[in-house]
Protein backbone atom coordinates (compact mmCIF):
# COMPACT_ATOMS: atom_id res chain seq x y z
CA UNK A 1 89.39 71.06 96.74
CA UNK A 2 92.15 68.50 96.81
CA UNK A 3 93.19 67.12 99.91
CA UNK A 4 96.26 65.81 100.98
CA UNK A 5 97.48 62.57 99.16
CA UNK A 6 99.36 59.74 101.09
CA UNK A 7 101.13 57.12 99.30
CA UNK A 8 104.10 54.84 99.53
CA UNK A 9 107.40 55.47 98.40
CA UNK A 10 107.74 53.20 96.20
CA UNK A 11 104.61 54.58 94.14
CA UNK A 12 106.65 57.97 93.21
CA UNK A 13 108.93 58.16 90.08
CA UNK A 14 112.20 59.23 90.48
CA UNK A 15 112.73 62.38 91.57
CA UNK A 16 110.04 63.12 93.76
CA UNK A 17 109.87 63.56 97.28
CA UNK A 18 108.25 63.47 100.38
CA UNK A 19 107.63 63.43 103.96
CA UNK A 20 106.99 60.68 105.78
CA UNK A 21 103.99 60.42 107.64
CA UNK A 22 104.48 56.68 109.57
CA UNK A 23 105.46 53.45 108.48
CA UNK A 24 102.91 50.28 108.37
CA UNK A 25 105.13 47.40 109.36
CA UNK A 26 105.98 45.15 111.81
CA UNK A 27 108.46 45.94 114.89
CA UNK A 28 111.48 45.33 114.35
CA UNK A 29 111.31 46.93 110.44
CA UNK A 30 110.11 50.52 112.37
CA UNK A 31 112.73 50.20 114.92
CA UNK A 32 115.52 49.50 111.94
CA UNK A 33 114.60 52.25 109.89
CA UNK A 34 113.72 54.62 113.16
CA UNK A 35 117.69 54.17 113.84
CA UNK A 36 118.51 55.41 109.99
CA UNK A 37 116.59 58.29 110.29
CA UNK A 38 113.42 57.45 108.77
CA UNK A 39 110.98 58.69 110.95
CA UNK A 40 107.75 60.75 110.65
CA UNK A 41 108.48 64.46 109.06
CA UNK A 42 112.08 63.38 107.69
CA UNK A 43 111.97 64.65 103.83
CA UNK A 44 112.69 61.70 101.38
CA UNK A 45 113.38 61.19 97.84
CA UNK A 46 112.98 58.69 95.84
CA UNK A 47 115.66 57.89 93.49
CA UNK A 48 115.55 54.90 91.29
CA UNK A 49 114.91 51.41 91.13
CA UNK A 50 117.23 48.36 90.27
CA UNK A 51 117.05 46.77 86.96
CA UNK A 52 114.51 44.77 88.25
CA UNK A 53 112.96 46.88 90.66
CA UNK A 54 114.24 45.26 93.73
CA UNK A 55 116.09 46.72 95.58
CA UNK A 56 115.16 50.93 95.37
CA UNK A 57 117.15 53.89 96.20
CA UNK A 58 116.13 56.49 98.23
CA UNK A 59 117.98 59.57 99.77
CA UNK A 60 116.70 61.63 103.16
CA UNK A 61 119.18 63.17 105.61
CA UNK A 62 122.03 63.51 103.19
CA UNK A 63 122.57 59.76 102.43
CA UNK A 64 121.11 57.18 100.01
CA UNK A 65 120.23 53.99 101.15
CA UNK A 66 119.19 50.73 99.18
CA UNK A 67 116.26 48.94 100.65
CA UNK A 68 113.74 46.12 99.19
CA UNK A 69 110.51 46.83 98.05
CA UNK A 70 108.21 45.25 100.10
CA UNK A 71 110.16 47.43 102.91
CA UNK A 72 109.74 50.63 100.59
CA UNK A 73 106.21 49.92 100.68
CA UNK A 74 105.43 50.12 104.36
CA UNK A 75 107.15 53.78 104.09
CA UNK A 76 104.23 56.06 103.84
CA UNK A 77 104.15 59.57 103.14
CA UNK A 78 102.28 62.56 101.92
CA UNK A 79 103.73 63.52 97.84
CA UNK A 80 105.29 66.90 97.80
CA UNK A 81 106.69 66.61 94.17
């Protein structure tokens, strides 16, 4: 039985989605992203990365938004395809 697989964003391909489940970084990068919208239970997608994968794309609450990796990192979720 398979249980329920947490990642970070930035180890999905594009395409795939899903919802965030906390984020593991320092204070002032929760509160930043907390006031976009990325909080626990928001749905997210990721979209692409840049040429050379810094910055990445990714799209929850009807809006894409271009953040670095190391950021993309702390975003942790649970893969719902």
């Amino acid at each position: 039985m398979g249980g329920i697989k947490y990642m970070s964003i930035f180890n999905l391909n594009p395409g795939q989605r899903g919802i965030i489940t906390g984020i593991n970084g320092n204070s002032k990068l929760t509160k930043r992203l907390s006031a976009l919208g990325c909080i626990e239970g928001t749905q997210i997608e990721f979209k692409r990365k840049a040429p050379l994968g810094d910055p990445v794309i990714v799209n929850f609450r009807g809006f894409d938004l271009a953040i670095r990796k190391k950021d993309a990192e702390c975003i942790i979720l649970e893969n719902i395809g």
